[in-house]
Protein backbone atom coordinates (compact mmCIF):
# COMPACT_ATOMS: atom_id res chain seq x y z
CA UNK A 1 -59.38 58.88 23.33
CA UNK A 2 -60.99 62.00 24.04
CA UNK A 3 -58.16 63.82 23.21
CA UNK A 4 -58.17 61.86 19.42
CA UNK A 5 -62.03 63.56 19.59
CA UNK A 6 -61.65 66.65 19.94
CA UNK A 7 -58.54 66.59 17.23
CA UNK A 8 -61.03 64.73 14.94
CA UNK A 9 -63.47 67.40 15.39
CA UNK A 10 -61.04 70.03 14.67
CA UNK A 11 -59.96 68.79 11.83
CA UNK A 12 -63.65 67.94 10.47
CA UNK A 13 -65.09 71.75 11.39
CA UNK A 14 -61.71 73.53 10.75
CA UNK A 15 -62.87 73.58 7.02
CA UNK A 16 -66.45 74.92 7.47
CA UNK A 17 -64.62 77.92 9.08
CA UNK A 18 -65.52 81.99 7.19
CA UNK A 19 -61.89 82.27 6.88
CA UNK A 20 -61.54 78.91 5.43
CA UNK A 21 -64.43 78.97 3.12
CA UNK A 22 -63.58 82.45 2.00
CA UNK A 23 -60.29 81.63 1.38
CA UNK A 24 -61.26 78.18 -0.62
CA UNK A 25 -63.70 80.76 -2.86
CA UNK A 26 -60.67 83.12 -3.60
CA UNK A 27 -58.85 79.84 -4.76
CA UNK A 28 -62.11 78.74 -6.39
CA UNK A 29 -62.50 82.01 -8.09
CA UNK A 30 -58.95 82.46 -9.60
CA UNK A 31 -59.42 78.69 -10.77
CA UNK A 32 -62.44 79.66 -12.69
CA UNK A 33 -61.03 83.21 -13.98
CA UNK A 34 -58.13 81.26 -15.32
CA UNK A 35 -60.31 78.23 -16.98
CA UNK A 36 -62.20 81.04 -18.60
CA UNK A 37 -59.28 82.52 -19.94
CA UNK A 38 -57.92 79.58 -21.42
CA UNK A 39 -61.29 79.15 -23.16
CA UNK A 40 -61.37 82.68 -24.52
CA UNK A 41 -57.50 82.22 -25.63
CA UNK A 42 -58.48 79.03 -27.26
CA UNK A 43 -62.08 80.48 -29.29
CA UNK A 44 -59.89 83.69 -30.03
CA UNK A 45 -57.32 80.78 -31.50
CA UNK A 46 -60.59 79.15 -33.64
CA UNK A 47 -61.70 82.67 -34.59
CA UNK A 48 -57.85 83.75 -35.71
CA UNK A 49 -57.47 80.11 -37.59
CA UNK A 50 -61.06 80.62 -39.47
CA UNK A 51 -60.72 84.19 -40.41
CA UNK A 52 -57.01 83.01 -41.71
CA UNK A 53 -58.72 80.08 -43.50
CA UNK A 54 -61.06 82.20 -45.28
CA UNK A 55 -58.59 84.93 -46.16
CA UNK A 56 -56.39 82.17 -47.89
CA UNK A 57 -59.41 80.98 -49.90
CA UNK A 58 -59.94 84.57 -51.37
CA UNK A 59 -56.44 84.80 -52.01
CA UNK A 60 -56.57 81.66 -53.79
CA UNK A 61 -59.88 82.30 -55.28
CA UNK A 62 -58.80 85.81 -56.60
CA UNK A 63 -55.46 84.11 -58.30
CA UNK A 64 -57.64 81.88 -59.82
CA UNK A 65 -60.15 84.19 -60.85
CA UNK A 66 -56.73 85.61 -62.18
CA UNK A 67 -56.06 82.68 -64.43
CA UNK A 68 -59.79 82.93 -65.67
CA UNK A 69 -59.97 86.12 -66.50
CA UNK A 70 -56.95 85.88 -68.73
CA UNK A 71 -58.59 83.07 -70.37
CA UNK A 72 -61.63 84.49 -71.04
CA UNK A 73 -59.53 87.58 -72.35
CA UNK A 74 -57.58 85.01 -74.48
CA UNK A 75 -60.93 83.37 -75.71
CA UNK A 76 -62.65 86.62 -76.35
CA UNK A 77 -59.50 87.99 -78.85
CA UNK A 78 -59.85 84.07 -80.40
CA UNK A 79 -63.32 84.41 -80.86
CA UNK A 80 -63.02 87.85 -82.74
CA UNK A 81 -60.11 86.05 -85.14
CA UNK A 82 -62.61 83.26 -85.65
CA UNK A 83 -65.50 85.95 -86.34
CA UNK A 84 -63.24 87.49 -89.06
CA UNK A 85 -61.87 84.11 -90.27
CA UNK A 86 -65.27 82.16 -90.47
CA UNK A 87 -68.19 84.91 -90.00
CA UNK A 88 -70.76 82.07 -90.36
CA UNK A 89 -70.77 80.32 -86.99
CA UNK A 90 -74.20 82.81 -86.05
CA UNK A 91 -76.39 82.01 -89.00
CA UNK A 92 -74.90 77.95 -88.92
CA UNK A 93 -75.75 77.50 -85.09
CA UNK A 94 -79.68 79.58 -85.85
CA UNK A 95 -79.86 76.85 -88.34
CA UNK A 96 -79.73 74.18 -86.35
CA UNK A 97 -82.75 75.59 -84.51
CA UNK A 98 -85.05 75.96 -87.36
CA UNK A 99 -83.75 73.53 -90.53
CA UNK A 100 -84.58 70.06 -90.88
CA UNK A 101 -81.69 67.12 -90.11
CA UNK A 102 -80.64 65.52 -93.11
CA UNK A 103 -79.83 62.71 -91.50
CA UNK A 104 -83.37 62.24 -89.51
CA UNK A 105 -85.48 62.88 -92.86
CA UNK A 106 -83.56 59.95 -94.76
CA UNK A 107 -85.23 58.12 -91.71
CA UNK A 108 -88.66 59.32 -92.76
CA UNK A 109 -91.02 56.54 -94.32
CA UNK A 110 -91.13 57.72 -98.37
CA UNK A 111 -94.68 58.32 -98.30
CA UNK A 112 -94.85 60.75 -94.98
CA UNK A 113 -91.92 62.59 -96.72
CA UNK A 114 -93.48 63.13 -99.74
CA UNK A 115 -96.38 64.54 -98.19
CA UNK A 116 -94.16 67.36 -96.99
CA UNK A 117 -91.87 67.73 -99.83
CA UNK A 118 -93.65 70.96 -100.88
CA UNK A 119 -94.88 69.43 -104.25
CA UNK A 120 -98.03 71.07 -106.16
CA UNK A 121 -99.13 67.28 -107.20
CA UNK A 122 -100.12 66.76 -103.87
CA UNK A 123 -103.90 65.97 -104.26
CA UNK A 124 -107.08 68.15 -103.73
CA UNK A 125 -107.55 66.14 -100.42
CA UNK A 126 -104.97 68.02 -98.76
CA UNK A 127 -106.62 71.32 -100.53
CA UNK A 128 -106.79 74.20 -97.66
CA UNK A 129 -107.43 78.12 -97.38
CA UNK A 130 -106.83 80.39 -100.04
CA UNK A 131 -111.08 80.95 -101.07
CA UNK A 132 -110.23 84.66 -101.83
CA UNK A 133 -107.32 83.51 -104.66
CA UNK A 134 -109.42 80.32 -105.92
CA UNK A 135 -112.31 83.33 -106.44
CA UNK A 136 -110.15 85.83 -108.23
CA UNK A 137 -108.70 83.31 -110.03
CA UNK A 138 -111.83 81.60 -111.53
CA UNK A 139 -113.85 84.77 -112.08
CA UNK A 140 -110.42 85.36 -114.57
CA UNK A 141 -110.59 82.06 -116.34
CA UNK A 142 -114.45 82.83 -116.76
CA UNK A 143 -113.52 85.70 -118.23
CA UNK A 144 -111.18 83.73 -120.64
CA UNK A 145 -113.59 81.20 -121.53
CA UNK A 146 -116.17 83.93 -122.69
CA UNK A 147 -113.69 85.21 -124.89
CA UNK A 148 -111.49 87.80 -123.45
CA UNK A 149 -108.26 87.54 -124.00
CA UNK A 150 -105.19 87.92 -122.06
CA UNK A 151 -102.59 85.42 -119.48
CA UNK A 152 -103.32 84.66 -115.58
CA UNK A 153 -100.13 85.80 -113.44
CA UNK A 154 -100.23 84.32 -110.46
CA UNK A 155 -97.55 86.16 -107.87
CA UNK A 156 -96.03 86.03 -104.27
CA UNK A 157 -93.36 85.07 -102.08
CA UNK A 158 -91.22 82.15 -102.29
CA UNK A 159 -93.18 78.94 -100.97
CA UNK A 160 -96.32 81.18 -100.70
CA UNK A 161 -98.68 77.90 -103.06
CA UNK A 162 -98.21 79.70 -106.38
CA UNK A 163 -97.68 76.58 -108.69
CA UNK A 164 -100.33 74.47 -106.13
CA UNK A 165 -102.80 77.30 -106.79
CA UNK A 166 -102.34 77.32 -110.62
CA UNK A 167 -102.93 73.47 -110.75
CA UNK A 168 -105.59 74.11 -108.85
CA UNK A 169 -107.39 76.32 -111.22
CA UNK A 170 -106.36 74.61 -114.23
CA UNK A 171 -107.97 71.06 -112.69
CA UNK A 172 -111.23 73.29 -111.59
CA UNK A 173 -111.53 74.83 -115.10
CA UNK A 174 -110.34 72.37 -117.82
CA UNK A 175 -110.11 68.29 -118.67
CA UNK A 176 -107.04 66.77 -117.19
CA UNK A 177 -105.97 65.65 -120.51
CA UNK A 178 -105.69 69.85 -121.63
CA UNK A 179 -103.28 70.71 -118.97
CA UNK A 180 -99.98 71.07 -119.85
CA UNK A 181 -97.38 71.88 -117.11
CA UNK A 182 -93.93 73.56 -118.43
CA UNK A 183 -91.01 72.86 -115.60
CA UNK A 184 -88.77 75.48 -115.27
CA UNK A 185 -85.27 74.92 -115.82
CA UNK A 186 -82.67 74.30 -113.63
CA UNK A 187 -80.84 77.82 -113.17
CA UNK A 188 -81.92 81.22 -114.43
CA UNK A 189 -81.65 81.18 -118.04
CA UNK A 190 -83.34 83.76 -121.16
CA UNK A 191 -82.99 80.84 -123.57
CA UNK A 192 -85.76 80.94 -126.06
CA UNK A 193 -84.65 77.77 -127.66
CA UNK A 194 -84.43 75.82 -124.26
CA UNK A 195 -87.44 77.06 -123.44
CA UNK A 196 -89.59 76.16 -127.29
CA UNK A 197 -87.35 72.82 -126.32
CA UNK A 198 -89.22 72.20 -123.00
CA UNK A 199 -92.78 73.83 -124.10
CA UNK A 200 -92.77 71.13 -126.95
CA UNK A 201 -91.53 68.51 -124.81
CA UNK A 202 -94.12 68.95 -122.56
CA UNK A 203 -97.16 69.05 -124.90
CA UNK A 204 -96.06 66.11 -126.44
CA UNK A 205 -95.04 67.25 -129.73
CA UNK A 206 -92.48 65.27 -132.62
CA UNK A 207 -93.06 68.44 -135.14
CA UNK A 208 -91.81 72.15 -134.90
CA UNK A 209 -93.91 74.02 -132.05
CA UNK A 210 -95.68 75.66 -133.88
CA UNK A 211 -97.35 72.80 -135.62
CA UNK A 212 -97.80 71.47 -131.92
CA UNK A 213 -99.45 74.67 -130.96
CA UNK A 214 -101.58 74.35 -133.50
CA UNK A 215 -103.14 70.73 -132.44
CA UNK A 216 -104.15 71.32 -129.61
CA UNK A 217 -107.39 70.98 -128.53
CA UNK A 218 -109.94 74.24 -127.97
CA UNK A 219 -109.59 74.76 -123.57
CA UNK A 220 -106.30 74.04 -123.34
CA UNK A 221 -103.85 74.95 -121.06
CA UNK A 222 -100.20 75.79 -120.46
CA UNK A 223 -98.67 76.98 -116.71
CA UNK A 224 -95.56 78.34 -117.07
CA UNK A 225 -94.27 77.87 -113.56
CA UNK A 226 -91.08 79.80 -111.70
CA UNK A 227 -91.03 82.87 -114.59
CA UNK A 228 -87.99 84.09 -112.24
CA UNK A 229 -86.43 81.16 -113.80
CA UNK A 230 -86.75 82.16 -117.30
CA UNK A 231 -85.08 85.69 -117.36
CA UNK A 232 -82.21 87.06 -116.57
CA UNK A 233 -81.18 90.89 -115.70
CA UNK A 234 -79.32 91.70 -118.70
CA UNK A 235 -79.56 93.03 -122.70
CA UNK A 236 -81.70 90.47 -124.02
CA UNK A 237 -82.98 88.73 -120.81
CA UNK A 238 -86.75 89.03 -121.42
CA UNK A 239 -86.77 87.03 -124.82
CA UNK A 240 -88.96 84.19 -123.05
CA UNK A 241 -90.83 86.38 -121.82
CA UNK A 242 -91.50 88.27 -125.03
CA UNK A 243 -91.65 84.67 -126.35
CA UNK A 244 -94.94 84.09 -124.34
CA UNK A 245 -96.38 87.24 -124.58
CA UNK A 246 -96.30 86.46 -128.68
CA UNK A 247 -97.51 82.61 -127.94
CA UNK A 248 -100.14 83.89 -125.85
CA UNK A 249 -101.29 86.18 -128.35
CA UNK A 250 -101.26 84.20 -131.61
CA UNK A 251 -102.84 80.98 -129.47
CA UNK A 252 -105.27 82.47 -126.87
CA UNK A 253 -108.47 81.34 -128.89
CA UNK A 254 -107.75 78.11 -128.01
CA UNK A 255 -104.86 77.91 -125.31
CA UNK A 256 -105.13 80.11 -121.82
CA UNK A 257 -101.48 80.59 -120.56
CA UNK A 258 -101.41 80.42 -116.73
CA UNK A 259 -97.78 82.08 -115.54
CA UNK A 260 -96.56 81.92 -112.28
CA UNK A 261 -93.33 83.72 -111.14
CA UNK A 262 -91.77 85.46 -107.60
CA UNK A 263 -93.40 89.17 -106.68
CA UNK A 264 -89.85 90.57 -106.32
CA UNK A 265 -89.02 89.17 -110.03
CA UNK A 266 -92.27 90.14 -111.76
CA UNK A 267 -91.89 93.88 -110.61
CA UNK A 268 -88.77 93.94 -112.65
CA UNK A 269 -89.76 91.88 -115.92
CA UNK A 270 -93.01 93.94 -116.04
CA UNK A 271 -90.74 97.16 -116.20
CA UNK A 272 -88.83 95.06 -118.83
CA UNK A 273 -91.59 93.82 -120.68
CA UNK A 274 -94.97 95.33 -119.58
CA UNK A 275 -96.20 91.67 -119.08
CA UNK A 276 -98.73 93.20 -116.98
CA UNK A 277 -100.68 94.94 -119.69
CA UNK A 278 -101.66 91.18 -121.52
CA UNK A 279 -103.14 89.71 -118.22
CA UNK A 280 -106.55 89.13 -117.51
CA UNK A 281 -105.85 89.38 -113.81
CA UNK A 282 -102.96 89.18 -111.18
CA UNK A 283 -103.65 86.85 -108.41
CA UNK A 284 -101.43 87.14 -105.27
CA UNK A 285 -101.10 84.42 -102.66
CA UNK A 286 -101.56 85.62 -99.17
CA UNK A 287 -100.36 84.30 -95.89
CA UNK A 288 -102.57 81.42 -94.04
CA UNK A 289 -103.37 82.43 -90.76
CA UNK A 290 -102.56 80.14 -87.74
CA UNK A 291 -105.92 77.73 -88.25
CA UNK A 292 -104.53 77.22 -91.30
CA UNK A 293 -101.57 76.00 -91.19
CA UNK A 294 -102.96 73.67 -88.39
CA UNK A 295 -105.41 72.14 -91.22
CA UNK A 296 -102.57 72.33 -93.69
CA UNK A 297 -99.55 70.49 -91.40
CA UNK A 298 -102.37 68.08 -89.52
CA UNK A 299 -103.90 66.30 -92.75
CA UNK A 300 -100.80 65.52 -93.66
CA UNK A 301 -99.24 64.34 -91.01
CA UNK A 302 -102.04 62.07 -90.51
CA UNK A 303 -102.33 60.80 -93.78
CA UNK A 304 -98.74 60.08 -93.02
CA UNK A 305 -99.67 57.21 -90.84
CA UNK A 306 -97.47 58.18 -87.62
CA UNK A 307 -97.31 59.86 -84.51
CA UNK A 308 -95.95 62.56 -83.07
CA UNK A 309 -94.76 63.17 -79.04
CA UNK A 310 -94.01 66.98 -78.68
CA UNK A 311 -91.90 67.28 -75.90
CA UNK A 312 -92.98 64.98 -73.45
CA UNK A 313 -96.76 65.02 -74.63
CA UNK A 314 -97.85 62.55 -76.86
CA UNK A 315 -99.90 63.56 -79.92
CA UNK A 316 -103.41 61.70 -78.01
CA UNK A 317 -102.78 64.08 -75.05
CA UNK A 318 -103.16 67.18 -77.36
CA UNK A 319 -105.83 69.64 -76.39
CA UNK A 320 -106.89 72.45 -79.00
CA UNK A 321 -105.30 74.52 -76.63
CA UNK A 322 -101.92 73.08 -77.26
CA UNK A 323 -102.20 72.78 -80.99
CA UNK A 324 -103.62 76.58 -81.18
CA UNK A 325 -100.18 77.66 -79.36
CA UNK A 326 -98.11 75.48 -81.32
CA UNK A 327 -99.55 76.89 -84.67
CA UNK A 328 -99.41 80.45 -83.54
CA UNK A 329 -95.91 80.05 -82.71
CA UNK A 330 -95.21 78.30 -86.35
CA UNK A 331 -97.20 81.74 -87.70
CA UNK A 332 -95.25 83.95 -86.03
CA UNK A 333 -91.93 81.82 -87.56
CA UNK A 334 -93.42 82.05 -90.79
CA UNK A 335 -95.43 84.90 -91.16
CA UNK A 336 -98.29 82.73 -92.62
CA UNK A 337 -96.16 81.59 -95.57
CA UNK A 338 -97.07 77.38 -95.90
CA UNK A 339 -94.10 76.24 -97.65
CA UNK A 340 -91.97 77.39 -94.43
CA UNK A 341 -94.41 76.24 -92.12
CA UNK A 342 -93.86 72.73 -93.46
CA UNK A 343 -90.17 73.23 -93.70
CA UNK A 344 -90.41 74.25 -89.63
CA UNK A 345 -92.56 71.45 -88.93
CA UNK A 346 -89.69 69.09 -90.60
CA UNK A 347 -86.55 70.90 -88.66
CA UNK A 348 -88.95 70.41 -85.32
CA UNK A 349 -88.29 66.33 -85.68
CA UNK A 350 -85.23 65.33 -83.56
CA UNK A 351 -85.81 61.33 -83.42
CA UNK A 352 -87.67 58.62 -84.99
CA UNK A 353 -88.71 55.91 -83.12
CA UNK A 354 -91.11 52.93 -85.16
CA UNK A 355 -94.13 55.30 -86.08
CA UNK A 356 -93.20 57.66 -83.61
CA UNK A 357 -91.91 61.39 -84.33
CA UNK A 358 -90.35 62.74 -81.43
CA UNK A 359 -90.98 67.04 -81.81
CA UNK A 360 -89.65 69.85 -80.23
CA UNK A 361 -91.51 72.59 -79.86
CA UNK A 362 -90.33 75.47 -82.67
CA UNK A 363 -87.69 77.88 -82.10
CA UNK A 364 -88.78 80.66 -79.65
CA UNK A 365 -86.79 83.52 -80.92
CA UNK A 366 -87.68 85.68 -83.97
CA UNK A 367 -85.45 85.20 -86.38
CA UNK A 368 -83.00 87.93 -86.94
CA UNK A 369 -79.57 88.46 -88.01
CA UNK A 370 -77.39 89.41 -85.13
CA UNK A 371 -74.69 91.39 -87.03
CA UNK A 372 -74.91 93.91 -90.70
CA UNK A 373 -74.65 91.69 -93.78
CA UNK A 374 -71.66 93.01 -95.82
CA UNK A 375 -72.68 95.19 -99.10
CA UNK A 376 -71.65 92.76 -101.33
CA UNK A 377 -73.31 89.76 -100.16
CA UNK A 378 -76.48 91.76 -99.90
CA UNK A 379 -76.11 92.48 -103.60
CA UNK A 380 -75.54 88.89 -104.25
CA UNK A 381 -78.92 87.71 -102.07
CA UNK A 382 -81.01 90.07 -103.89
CA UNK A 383 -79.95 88.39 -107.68
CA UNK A 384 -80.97 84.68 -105.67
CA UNK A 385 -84.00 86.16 -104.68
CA UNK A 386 -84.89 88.03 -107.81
CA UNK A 387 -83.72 85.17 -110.29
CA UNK A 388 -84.00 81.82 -107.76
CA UNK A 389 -81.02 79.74 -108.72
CA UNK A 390 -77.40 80.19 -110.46
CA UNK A 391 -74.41 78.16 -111.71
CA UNK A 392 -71.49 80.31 -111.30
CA UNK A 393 -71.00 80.89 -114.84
CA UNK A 394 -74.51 82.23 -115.43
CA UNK A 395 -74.22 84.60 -111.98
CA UNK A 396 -70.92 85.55 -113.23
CA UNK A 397 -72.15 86.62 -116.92
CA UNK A 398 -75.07 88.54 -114.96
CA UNK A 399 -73.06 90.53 -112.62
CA UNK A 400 -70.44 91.28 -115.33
CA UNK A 401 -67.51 90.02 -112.63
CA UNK A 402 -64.43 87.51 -113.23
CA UNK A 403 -65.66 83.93 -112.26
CA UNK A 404 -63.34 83.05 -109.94
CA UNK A 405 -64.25 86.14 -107.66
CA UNK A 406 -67.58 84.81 -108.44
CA UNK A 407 -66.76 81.56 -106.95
CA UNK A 408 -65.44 83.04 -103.95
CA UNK A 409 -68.21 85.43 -102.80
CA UNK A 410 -70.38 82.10 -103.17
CA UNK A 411 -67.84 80.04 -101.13
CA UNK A 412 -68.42 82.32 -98.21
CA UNK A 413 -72.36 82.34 -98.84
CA UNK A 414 -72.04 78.49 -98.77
CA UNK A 415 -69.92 78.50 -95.63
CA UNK A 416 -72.51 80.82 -94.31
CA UNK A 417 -75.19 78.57 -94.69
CA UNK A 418 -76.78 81.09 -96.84
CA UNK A 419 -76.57 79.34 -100.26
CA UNK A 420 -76.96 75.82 -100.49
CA UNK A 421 -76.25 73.38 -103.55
CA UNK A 422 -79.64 72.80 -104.87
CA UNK A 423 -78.48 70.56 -108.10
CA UNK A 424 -74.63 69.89 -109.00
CA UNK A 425 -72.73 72.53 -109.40
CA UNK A 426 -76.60 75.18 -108.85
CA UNK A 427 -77.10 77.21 -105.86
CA UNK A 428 -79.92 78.94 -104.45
CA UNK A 429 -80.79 80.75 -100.83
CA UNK A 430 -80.97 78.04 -98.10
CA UNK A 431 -85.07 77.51 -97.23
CA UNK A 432 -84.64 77.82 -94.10
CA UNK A 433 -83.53 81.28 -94.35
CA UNK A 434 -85.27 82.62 -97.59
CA UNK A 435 -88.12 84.26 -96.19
CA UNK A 436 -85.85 86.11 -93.38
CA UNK A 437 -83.10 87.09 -96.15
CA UNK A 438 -85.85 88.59 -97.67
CA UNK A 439 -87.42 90.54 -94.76
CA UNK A 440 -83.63 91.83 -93.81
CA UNK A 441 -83.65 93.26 -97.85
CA UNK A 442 -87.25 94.87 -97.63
CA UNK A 443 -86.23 96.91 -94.43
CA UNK A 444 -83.34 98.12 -96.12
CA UNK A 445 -85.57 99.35 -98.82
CA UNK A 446 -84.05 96.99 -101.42
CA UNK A 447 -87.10 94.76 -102.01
């Protein structure tokens, strides 16, 4: 028993012994040392597999990037084909920024269309700006009804209020029933028989005009509107001109001829005709500043009877902070001119929805053309802008040039976007672009 002891305590303390213990740490310590080496080998082993994981997805990246690249090369050379194949694409994708949907404005109620269709017998309710012209204008046909003699030109850019502003006057000064309007025709034309045709048409007349002339009753009188529509640039183009300038002067004791026409055109017939030297005054229609065109858009889109929601603002929410921004933008567009300001103010509806129009807010950029017009389509804006609208045969006989190369310099305007079909087989500049076409011509010195 005792001898079972002391073995038992042997073996119980033998462990506890410094050799023991330091020989169990040595054991310990090489245990650890290799543990931590198997960790290190294994995180090494992580580190190796994520840097190889990563290095793949480069490689693959880059042959991707490869595969890209050579498309974008490919869609680059396609897109400079297309450029010289159809040149329009530009100009076509600016126009869907800042021209009307045909589509959405067949969706407009009649009456709210009509409102904006740009007509001059819109009534005096919807009268705004232009004091200084009204002024100039009446101190003129004072003048006239005192007994001078002589025509009142009225002059501007295109959509500027010229016709408006010569109803205007001719309601202000004399009895509805002594107004006579004369519509210009269709395309440019110097017909002196189409136009005695339309002048006796208009007053009325079953005689020859001159008997018809003669009738009329003392304060009459007769606006000749769109001039640039009754000449053309070649021997003999001024007869209707000439043709009023004689009217005018045989008639003026009785009938004052008011005569509208386009700047641009009456700075050529006047070195064709010296038109200027029979009027009593030239009246030029300025810009309308941005208050303007606020009053000008506003009463009639609320005469209109709907609403609008610009963006995500409805028309209620509208502070005069919001509409002075949205105007100054539209001036800036339009450079003041009111017959583009209402064409803007159209293009800016993108969905109807019961009396709701649902507005975007108008195109930021200013409008430019990104690339050189070609020479010869220059030459061919500048006879749209100076004579308004062509058939081809008429722009062919004017630029002396076979028809069917004609027809193909107008195919490419059309394509363009440039020209548009105003009546059958007619073409003028697109509206939406007029103004710009015409600021491009002035900086190259051509206007």
């Amino acid at each position: 028993m005792c001898h079972s002891f002391d073995t038992g305590l042997k073996n119980a303390f033998e462990p506890l012994t410094a050799a023991v213990i330091i020989k169990t740490s040595g054991s310990l310590n090489k245990k650890i040392r290799t543990t931590d080496k198997r960790r290190l080998f294994s995180r090494l082993k992580q580190i190796k597999k994520s840097v190889n994981e990563k290095i793949i997805n480069q490689m693959v990246k880059l042959l991707y990037r490869q595969s890209k690249g050579l498309l974008w090369a490919n869609r680059m050379e396609q897109s400079r084909a297309k450029a010289q194949l159809f040149p329009g694409e530009p100009i076509k994708q600016m126009l869907g920024k800042i021209a009307p949907d045909k589509a959405i404005m067949l969706k407009l109620p009649f009456y709210y269309f009509n409102l904006f269709s740009g007509s001059s017998s819109i009534g005096e309710n919807f009268w705004v700006g232009m004091e200084d012209e009204i002024e100039k204008g009446s101190k003129a046909i004072t003048q006239y009804l005192n007994g001078a003699s002589g025509m009142l030109i009225i002059s501007g850019e295109r959509s500027s209020g010229k016709s408006s502003l010569s109803k205007y006057l001719a309601n202000l000064h004399f009895e509805k029933q002594n107004i006579f309007n004369v519509r210009a025709p269709r395309e440019s034309i110097a017909n002196v028989d189409l136009f005695e045709q339309s002048l006796l048409k208009t007053l009325g007349g079953q005689e020859s005009l001159p008997y018809s002339m003669e009738m009329l009753p003392a304060k009459s009188v007769i606006i000749i509107n769109d001039l640039e529509l009754w000449w053309e640039r070649k021997p003999f183009g001024t007869q209707v001109v000439e043709k009023i300038i004689l009217l005018m002067r045989q008639y003026d004791h009785k009938v004052l001829f008011i005569v509208n026409v386009n700047q641009y055109a009456l700075k050529i017939i006047n070195q064709l005709s010296s038109i200027n030297t029979w009027a009593l005054d030239i009246v030029f229609c300025q810009p309308f500043d941005s208050r303007e065109l606020k009053d000008l858009i506003m009463l009639r889109h609320q005469a209109g009877g709907m609403n609008f929601r610009l963006d995500k603002k409805p028309e209620k929410a509208m502070t005069d902070w919001d509409y002075a921004r949205l105007f100054n933008r539209f001036f800036n567009l339009s450079g003041g001119n009111p017959g583009h300001t209402i064409y803007l103010w159209l293009a800016g509806i993108r969905k109807i929805s019961g009396n709701t129009l649902f507005l975007e807010k108008p195109y930021r950029k200013e409008i430019a053309f990104t690339e050189d017009l070609p020479a010869d389509e220059i030459f061919y804006i500048l006879q749209f802008i100076l004579h308004r609208r062509f058939s081809l045969k008429s722009l062919s006989e004017i630029l002396q040039s076979d028809i069917v190369e004609t027809e193909k310099k107008v195919r490419v305007l059309l394509q363009k976007g440039i020209l548009t079909e105003k009546f059958p087989e007619v073409y003028s500049l697109n509206p939406a672009l007029e103004i710009h076409l015409v600021k491009k011509l002035k900086s190259l010195d051509l206007l």
